[in-house]
C-alpha atoms as a PDB file:
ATOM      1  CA  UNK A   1       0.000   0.000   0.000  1.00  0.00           C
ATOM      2  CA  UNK A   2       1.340   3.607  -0.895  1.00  0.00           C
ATOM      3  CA  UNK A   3       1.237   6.030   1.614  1.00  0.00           C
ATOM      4  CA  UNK A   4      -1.396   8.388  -0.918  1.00  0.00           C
ATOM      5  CA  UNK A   5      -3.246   4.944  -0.310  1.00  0.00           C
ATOM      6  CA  UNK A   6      -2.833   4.727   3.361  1.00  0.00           C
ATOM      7  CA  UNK A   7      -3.647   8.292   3.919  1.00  0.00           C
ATOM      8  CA  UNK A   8      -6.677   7.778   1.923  1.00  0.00           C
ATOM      9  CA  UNK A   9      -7.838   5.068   3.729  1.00  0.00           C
ATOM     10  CA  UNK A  10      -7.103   6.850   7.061  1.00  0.00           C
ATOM     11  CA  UNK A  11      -9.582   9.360   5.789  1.00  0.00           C
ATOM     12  CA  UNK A  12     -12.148   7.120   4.583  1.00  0.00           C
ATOM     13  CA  UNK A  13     -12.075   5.797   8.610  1.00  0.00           C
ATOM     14  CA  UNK A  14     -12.150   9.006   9.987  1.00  0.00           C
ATOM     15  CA  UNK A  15     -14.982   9.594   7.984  1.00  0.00           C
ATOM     16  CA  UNK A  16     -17.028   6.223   8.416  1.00  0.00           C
ATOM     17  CA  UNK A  17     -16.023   6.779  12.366  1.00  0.00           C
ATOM     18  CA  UNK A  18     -17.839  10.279  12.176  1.00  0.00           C
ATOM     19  CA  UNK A  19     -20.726   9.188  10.351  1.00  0.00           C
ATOM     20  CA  UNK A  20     -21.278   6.638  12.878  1.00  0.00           C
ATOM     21  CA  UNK A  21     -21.281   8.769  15.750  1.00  0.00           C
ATOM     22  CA  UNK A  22     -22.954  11.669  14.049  1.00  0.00           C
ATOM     23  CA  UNK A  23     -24.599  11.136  10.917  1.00  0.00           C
ATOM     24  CA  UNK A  24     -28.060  11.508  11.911  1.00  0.00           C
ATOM     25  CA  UNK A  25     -27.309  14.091  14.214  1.00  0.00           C
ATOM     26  CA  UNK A  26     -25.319  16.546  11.688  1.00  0.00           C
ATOM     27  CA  UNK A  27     -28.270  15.839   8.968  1.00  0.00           C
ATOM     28  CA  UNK A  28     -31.224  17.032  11.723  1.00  0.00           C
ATOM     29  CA  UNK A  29     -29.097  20.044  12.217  1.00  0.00           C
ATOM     30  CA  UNK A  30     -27.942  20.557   8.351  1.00  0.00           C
ATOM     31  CA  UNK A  31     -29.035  19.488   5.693  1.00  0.00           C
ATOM     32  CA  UNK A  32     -27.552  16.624   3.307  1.00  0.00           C
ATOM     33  CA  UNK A  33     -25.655  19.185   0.669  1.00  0.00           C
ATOM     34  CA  UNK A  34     -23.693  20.542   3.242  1.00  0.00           C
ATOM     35  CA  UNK A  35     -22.879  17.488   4.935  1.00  0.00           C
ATOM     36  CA  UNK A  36     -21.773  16.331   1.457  1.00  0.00           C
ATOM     37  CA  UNK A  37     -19.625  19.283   0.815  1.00  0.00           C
ATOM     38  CA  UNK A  38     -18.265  19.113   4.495  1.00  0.00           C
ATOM     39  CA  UNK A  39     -17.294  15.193   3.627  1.00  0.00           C
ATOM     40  CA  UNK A  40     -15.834  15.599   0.249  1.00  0.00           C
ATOM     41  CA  UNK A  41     -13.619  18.476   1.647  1.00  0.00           C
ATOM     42  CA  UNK A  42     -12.545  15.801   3.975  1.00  0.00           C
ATOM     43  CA  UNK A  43     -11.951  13.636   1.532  1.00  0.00           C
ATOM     44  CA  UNK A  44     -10.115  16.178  -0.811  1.00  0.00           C
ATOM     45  CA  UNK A  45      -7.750  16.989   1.680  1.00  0.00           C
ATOM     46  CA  UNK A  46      -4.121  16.503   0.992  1.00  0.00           C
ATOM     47  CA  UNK A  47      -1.124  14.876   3.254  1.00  0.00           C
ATOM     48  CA  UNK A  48       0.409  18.940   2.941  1.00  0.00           C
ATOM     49  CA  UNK A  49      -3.011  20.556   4.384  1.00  0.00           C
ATOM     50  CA  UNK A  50      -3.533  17.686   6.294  1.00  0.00           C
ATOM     51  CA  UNK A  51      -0.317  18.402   7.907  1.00  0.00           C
ATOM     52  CA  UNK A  52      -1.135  22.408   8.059  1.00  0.00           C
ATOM     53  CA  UNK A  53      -4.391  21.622  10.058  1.00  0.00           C
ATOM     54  CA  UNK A  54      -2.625  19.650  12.611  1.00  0.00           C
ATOM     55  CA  UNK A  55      -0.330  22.813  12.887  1.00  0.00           C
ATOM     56  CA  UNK A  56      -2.798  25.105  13.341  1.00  0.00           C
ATOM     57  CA  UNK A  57      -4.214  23.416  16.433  1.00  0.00           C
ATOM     58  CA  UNK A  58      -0.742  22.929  18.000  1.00  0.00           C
ATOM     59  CA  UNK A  59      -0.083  26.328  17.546  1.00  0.00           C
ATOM     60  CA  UNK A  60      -4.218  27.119  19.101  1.00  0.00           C
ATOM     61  CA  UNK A  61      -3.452  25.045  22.144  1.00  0.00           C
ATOM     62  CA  UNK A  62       0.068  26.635  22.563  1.00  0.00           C
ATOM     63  CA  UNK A  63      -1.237  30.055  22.125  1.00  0.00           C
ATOM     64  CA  UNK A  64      -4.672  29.123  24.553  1.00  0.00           C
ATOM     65  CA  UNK A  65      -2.137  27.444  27.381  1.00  0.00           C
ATOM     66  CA  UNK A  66      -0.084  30.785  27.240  1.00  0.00           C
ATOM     67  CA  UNK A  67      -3.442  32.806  27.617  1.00  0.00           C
ATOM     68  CA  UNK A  68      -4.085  30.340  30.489  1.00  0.00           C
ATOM     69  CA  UNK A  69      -0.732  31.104  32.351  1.00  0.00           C
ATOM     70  CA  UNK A  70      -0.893  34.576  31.604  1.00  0.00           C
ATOM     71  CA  UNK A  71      -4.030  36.121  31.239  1.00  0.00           C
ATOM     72  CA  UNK A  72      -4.401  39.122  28.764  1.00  0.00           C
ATOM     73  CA  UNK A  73      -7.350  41.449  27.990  1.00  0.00           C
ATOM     74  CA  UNK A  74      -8.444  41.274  24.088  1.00  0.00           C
ATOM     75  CA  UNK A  75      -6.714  42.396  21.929  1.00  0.00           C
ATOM     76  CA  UNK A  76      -3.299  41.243  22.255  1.00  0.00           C
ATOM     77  CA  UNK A  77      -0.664  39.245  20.091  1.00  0.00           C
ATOM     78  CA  UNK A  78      -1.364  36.080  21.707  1.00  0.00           C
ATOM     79  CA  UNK A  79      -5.015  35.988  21.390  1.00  0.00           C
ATOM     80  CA  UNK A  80      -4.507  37.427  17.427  1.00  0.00           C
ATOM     81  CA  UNK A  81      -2.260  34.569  16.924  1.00  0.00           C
ATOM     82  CA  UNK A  82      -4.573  31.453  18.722  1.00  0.00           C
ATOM     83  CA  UNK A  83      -7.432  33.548  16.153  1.00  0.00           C
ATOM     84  CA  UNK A  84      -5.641  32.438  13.205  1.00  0.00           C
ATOM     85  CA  UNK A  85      -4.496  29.406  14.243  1.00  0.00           C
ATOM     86  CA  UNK A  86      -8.135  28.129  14.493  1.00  0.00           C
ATOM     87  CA  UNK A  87      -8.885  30.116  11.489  1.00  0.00           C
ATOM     88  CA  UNK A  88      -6.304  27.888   9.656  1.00  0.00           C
ATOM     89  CA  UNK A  89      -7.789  25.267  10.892  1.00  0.00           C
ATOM     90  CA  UNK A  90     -11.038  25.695  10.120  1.00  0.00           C
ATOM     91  CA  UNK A  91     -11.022  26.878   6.424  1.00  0.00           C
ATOM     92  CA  UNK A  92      -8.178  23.498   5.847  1.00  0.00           C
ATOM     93  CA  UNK A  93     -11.720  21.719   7.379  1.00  0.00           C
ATOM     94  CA  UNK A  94     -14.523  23.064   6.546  1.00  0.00           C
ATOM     95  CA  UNK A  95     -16.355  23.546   2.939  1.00  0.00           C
ATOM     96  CA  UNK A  96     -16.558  27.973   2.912  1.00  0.00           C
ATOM     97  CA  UNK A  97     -15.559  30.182   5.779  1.00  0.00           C
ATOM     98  CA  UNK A  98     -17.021  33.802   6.901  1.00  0.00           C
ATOM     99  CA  UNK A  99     -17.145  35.526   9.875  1.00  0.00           C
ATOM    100  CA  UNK A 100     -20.229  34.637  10.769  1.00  0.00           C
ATOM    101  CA  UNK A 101     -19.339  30.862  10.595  1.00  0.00           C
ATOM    102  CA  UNK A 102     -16.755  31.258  12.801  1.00  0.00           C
ATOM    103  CA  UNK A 103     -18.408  32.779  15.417  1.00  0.00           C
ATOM    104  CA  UNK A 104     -21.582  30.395  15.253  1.00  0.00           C
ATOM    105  CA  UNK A 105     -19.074  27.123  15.428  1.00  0.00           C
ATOM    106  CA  UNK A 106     -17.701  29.173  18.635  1.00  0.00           C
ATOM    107  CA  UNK A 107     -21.142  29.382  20.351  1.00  0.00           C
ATOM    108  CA  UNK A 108     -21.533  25.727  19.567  1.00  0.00           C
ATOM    109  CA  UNK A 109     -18.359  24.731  21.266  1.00  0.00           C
ATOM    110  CA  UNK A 110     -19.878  26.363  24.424  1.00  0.00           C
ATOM    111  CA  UNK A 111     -23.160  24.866  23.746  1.00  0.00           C
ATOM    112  CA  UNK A 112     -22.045  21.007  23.320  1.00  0.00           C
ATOM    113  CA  UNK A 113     -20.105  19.129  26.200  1.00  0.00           C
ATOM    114  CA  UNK A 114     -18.276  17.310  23.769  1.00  0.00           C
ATOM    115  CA  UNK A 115     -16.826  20.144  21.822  1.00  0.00           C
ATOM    116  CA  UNK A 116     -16.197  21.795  25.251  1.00  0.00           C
ATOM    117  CA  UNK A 117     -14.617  18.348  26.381  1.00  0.00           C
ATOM    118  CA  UNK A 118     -12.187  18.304  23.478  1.00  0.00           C
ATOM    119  CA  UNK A 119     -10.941  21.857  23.889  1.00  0.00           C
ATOM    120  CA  UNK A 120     -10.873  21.637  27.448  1.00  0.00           C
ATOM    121  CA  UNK A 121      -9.208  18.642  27.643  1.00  0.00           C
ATOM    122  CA  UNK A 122      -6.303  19.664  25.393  1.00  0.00           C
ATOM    123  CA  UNK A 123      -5.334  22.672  26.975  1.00  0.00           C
ATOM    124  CA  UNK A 124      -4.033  23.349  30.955  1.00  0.00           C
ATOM    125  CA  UNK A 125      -7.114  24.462  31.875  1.00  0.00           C
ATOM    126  CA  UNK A 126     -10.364  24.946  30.452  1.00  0.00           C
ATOM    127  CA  UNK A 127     -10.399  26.777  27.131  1.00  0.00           C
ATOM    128  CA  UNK A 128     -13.436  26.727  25.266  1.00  0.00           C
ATOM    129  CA  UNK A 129     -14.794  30.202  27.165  1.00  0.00           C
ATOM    130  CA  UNK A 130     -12.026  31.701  26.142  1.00  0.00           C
ATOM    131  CA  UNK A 131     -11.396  30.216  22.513  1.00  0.00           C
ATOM    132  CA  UNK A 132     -15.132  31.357  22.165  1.00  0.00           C
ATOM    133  CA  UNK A 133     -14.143  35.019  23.289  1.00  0.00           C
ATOM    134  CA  UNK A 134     -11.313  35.449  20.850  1.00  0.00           C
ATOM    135  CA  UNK A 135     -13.291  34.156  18.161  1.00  0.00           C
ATOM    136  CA  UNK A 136     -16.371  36.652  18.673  1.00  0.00           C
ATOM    137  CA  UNK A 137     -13.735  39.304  19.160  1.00  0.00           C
ATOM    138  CA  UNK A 138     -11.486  38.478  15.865  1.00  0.00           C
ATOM    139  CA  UNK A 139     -14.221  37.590  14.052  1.00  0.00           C
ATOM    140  CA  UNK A 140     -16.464  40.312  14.454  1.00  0.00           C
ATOM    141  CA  UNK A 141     -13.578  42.797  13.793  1.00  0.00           C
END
């Protein structure tokens, strides 16, 4: 197997492994077109911006755990930098990005537990409050 191949199939699993969890959860909430689009962009997704999303969120929970350790009123260099780090992130991800996007995906990281779990969990304390913040803040701006 090449590693195009294995990365592919990686993705397929990811996929299948979302769809199972999710499926009929993200199609109440969306409809099937953008579900599509969301999975093909997964699907689409090379080893390179692969490897640039998993960057960006090193470099978000670096720049949340130093907002963590030092706290910093918006706006500031840190907070600017964990901003585009997620924005990275999310427009490697997802299938458009605008503001408004961004800031409705950070009120549903407060909303769900699990969201909150897996940004909370990451980081040295929790984050997701304050992810949200930055977001409304750099987004809006």
């Amino acid at each position: 197997m090449t590693d195009q191949e294995k990365f592919n199939y990686f993705k397929q699993q990811k996929l299948a492994e979302n769809e199972e969890k999710y499926g009929q959860e993200i199609r109440e909430k969306y409809d099937e077109e953008a579900v599509q689009k969301s999975n093909q962009k997964w699907l689409d997704l090379t080893p390179e911006q692969f490897e640039t999303m998993q960057q960006a969120e090193e470099k978000l929970i670096q720049a949340l755990d130093n907002l963590l350790s030092h706290p910093q009123e918006l706006p500031n260099d840190t907070a600017q930098m964990a901003f585009e780090a997620h924005k990275t992130w999310l427009t490697t991800v997802a299938p458009y990005y605008n503001a408004t996007y961004h800031r409705n995906l950070a009120e549903m990281y407060q909303a769900d537990e699990r969201f909150r779990a897996y940004y909370d969990e990451k980081t040295i304390a929790p984050s997701t409050d304050l992810l949200a913040e930055i977001i409304q803040y750099y987004a809006g701006n």
